[in-house]
C-alpha atoms as a PDB file:
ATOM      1  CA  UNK A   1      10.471  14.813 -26.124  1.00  0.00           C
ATOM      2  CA  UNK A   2      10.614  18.242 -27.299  1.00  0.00           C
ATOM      3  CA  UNK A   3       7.106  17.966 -28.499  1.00  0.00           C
ATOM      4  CA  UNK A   4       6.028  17.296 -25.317  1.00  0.00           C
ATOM      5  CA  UNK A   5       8.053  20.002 -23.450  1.00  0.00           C
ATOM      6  CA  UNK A   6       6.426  22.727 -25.556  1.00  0.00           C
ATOM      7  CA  UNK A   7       2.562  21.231 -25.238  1.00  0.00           C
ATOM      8  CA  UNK A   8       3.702  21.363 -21.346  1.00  0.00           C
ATOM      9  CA  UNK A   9       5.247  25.234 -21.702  1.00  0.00           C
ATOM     10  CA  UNK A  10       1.933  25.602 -23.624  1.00  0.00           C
ATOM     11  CA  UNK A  11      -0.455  24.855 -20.448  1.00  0.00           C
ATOM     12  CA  UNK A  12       0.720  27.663 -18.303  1.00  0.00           C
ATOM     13  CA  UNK A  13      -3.016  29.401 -18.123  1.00  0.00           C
ATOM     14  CA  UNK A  14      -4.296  26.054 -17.358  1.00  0.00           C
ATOM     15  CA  UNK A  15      -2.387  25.187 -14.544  1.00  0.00           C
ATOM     16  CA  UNK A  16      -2.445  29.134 -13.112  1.00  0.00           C
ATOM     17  CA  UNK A  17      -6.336  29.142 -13.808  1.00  0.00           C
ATOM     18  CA  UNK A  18      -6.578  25.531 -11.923  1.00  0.00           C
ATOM     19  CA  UNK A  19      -4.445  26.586  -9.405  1.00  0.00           C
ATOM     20  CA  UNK A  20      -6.409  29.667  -8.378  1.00  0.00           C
ATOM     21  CA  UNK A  21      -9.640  27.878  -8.896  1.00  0.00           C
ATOM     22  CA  UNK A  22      -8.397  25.006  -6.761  1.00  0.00           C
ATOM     23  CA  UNK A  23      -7.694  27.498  -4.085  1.00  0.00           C
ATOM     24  CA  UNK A  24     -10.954  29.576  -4.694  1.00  0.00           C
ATOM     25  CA  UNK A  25     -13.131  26.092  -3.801  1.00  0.00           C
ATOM     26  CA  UNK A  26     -11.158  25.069  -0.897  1.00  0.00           C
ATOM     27  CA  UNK A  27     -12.063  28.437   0.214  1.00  0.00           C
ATOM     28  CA  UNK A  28     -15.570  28.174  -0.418  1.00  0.00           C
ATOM     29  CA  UNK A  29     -15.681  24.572   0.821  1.00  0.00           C
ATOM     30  CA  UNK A  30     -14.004  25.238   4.097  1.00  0.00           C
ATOM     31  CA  UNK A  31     -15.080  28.651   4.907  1.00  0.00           C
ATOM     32  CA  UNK A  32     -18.937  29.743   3.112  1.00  0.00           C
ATOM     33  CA  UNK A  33     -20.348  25.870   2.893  1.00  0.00           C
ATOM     34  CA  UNK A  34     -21.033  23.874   6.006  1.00  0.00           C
ATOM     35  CA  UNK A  35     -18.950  20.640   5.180  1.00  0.00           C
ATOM     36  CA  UNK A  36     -16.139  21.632   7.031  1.00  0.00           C
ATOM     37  CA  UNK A  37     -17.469  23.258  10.485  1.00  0.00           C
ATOM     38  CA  UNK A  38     -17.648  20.081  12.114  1.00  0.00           C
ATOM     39  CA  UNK A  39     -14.034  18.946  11.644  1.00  0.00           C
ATOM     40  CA  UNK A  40     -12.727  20.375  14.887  1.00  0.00           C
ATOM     41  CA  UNK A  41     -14.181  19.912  18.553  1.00  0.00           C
ATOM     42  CA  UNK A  42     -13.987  22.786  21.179  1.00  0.00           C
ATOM     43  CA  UNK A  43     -12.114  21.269  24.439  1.00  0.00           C
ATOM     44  CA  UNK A  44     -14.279  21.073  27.542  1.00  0.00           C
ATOM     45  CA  UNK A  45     -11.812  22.997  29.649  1.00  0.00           C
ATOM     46  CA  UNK A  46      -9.897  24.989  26.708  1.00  0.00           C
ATOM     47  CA  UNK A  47      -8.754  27.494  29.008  1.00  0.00           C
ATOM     48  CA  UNK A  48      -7.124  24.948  31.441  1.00  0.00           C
ATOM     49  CA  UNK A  49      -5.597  22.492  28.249  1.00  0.00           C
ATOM     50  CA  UNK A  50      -4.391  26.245  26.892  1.00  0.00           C
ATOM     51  CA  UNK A  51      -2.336  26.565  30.726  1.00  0.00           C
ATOM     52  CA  UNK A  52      -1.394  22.910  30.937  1.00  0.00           C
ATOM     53  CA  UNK A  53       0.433  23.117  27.586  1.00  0.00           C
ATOM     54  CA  UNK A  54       1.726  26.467  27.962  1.00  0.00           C
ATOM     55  CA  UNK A  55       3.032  25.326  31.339  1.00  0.00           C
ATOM     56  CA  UNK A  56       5.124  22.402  29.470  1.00  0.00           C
ATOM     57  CA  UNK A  57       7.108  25.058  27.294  1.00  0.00           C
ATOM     58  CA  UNK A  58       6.402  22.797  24.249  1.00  0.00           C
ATOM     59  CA  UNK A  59       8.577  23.953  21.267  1.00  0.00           C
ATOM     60  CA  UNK A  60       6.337  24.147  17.817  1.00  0.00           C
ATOM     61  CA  UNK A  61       6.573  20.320  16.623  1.00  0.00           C
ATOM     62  CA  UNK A  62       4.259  17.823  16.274  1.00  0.00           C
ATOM     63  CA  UNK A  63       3.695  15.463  19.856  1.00  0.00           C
ATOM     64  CA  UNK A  64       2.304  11.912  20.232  1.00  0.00           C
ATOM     65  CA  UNK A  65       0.875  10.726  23.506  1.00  0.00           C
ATOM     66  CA  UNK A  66       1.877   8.022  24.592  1.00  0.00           C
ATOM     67  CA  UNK A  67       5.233   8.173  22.354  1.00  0.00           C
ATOM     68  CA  UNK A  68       5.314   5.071  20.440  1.00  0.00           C
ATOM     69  CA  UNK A  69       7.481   2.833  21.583  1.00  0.00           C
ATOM     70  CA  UNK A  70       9.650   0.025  19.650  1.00  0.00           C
ATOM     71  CA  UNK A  71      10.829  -2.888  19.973  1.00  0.00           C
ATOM     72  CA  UNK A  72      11.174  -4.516  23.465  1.00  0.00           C
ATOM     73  CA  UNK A  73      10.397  -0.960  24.991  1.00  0.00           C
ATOM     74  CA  UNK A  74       6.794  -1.751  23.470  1.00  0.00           C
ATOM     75  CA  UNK A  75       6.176  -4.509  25.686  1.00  0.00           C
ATOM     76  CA  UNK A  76       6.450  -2.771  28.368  1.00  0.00           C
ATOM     77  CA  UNK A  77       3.318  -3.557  30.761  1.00  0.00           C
ATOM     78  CA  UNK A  78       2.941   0.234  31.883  1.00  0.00           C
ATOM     79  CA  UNK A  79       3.513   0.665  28.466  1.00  0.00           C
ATOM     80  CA  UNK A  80       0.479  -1.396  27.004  1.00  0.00           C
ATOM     81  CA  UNK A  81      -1.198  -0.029  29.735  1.00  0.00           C
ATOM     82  CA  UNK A  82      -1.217   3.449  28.632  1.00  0.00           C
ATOM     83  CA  UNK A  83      -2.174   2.260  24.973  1.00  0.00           C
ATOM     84  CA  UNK A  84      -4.928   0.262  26.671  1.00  0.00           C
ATOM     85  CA  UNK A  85      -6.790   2.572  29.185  1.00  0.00           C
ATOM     86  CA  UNK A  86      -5.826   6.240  26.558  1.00  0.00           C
ATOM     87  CA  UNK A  87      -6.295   8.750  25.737  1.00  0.00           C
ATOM     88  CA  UNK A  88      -4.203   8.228  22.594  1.00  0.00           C
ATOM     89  CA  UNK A  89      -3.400  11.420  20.617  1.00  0.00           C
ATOM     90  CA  UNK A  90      -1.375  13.733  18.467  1.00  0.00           C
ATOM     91  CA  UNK A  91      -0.972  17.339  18.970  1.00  0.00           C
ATOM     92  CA  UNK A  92       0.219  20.333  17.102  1.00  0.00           C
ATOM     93  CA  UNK A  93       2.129  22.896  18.354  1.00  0.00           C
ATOM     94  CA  UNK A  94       2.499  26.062  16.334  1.00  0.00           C
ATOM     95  CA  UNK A  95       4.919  29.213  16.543  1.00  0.00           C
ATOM     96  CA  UNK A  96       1.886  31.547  15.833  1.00  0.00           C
ATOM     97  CA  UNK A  97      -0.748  31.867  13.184  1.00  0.00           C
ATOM     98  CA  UNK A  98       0.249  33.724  10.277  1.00  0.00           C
ATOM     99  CA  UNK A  99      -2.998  33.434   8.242  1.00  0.00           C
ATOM    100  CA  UNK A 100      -1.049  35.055   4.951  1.00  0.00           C
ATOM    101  CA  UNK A 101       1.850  32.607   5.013  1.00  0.00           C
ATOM    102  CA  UNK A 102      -0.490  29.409   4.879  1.00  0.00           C
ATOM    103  CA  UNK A 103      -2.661  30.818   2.307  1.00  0.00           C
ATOM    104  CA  UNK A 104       0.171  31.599   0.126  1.00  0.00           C
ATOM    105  CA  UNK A 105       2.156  28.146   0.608  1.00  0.00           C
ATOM    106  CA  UNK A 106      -1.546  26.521  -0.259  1.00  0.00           C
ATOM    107  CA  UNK A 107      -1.770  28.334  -3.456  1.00  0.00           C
ATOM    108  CA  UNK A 108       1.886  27.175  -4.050  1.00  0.00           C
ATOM    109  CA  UNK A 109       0.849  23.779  -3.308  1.00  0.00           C
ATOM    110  CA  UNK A 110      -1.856  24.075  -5.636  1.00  0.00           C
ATOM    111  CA  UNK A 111       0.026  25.885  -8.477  1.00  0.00           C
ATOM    112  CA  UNK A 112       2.782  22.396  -8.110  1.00  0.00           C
ATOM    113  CA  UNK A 113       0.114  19.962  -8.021  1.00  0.00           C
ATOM    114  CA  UNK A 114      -1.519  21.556 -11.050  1.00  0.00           C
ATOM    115  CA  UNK A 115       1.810  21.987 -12.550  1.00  0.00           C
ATOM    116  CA  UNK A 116       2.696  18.263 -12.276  1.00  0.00           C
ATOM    117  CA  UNK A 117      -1.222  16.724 -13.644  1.00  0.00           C
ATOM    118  CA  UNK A 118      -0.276  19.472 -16.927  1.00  0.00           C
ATOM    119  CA  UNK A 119       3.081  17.229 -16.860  1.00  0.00           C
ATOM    120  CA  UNK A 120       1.181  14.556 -16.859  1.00  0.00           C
ATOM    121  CA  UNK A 121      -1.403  15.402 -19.733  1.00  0.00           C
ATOM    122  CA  UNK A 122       1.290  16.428 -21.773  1.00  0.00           C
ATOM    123  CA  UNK A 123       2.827  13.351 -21.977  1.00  0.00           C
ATOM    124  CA  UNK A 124      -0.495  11.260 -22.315  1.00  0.00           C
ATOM    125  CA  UNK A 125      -2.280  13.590 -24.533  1.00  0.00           C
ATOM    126  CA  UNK A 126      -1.646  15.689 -27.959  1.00  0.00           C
ATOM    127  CA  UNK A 127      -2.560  18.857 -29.008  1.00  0.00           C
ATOM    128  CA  UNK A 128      -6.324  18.871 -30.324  1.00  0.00           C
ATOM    129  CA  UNK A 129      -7.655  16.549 -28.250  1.00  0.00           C
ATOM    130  CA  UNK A 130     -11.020  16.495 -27.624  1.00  0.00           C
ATOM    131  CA  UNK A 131     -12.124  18.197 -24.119  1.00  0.00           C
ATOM    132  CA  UNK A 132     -14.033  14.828 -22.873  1.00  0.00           C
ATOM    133  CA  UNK A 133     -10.862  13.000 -23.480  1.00  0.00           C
ATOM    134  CA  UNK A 134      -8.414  15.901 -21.821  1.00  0.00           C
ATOM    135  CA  UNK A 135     -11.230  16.041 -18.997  1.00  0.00           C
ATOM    136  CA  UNK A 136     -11.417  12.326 -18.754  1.00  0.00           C
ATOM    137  CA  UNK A 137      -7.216  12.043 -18.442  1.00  0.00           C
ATOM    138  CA  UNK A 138      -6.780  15.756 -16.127  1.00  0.00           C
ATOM    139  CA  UNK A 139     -10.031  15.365 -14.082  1.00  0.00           C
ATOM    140  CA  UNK A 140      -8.363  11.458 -13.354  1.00  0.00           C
ATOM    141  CA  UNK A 141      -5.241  12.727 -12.132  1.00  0.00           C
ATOM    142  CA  UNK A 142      -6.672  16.112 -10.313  1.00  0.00           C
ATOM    143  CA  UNK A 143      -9.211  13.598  -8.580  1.00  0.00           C
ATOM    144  CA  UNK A 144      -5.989  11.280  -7.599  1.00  0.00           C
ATOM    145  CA  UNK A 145      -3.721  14.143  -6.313  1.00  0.00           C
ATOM    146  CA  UNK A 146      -6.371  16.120  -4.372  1.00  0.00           C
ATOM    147  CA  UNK A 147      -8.364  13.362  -2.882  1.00  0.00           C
ATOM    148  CA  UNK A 148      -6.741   9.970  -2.434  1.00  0.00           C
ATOM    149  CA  UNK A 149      -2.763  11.421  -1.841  1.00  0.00           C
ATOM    150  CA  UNK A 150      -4.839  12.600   1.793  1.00  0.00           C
ATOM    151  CA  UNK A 151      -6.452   9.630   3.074  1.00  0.00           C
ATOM    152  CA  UNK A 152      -3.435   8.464   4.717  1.00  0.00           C
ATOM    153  CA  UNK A 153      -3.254  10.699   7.346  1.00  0.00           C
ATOM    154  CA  UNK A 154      -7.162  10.893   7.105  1.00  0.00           C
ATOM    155  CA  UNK A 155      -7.328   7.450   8.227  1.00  0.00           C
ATOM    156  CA  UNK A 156      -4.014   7.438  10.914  1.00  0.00           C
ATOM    157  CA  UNK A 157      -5.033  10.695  12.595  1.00  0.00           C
ATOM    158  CA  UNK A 158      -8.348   9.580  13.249  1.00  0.00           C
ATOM    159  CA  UNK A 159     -10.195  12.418  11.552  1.00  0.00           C
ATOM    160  CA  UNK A 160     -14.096  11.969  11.983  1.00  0.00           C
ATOM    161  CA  UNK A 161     -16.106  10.253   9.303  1.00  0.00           C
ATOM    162  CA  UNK A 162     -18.120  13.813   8.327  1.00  0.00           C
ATOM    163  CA  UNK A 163     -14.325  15.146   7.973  1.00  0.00           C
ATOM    164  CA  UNK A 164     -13.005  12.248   5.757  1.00  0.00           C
ATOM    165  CA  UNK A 165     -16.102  12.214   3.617  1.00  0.00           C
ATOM    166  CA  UNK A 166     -16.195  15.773   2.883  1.00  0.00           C
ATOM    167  CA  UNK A 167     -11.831  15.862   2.012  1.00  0.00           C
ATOM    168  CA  UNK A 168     -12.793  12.862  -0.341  1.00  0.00           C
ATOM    169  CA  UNK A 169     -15.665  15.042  -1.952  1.00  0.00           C
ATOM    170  CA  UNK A 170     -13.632  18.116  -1.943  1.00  0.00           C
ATOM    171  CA  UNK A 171     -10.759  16.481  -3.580  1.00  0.00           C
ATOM    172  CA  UNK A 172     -13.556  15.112  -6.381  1.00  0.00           C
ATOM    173  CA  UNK A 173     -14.693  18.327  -6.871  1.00  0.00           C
ATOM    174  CA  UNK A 174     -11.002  20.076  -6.921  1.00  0.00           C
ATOM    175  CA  UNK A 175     -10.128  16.962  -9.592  1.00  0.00           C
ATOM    176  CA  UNK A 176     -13.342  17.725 -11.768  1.00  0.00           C
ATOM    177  CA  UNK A 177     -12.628  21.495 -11.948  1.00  0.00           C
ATOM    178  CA  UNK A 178      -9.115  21.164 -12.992  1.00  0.00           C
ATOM    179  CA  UNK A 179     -10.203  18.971 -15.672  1.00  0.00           C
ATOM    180  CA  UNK A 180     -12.361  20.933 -16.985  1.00  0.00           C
ATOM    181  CA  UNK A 181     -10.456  24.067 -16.872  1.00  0.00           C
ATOM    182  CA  UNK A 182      -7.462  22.061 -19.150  1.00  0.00           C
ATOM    183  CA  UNK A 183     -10.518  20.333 -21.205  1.00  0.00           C
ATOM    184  CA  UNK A 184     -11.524  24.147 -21.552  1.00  0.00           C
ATOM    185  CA  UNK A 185      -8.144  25.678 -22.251  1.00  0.00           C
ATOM    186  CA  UNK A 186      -6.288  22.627 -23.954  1.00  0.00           C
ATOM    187  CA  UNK A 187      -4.073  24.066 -27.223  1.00  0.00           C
ATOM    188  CA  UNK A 188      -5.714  22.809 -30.711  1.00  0.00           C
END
């Protein structure tokens, strides 16, 4: 086991490097390329939806309309009816935007995922490997973590098909960069 723990202490610059690089192409992806622009819809009347929330005093919290129901209670023929005749939706309620915050938490959530595939490779593979082998292992689990761990609430939050398509490709790409970067950096 000790062998292991020191290959992992070992892969520090690969998991910083993927991290940052990680973060780096989600910025590219979302912001420079087109793939994302199309994920969100303006409202028809923003302005008014804006007012009708406000006027609610929603706390921050996530909202489902209708509110599922269980059991008996979802038998309930005004019930159904709602479900039936829509809209059906989820909504988001935030205490503010603090652009700084969420990039740094996403870099953290990078640098844990990345931190957890090194884990990973250091407990599959040995020192010296070859980098198609390290790639072929890394890439694997970057491509598992990044991509598939989403679809989930891809598929229950009823993202659009251009939006689901281009998280599975950017989750590919995020996968095949971090496996090269440990292919690239992995200890002789």
């Amino acid at each position: 086991m000790l062998g292991d723990m020191e290959l992992l202490a070992s892969l520090w610059l690969a998991v910083v490097a993927s991290g940052v690089a990680v973060f780096f192409l989600g910025f590219v992806s979302h912001v420079v390329l087109p793939f994302h622009h199309g994920d969100w819809k303006k409202l028809p009347d923003e302005e008014g939806f804006i007012q009708a929330v406000r006027g609610m005093g929603l706390k921050p919290g996530n909202y489902a309309f209708p509110f599922q129901r269980k059991g008996e209670a979802a038998k309930d023929p005004a019930y159904v009816e709602l479900l039936k005749s829509g809209p059906l939706g989820t909504i988001s309620v935030w205490p503010g935007f603090a652009m700084g915050k969420s990039l740094a938490l996403t870099l953290a959530w990078n640098l844990v995922t990345t931190f957890f595939i090194a884990y990973l490779a250091s407990i599959t593979l040995q020192r010296g490997d070859e980098f198609v082998r390290v790639f072929q292992v890394v890439g694997t689990a970057g491509v598992l973590a990044h991509s598939f761990a989403q679809m989930p609430n891809l598929i229950w939050y009823h993202g659009s098909t251009g939006h689901k398509v281009a998280s599975v490709i950017d989750g590919v790409l995020f996968g095949l960069a971090t496996g090269a970067i440990f292919g690239g950096l992995w200890p002789g």
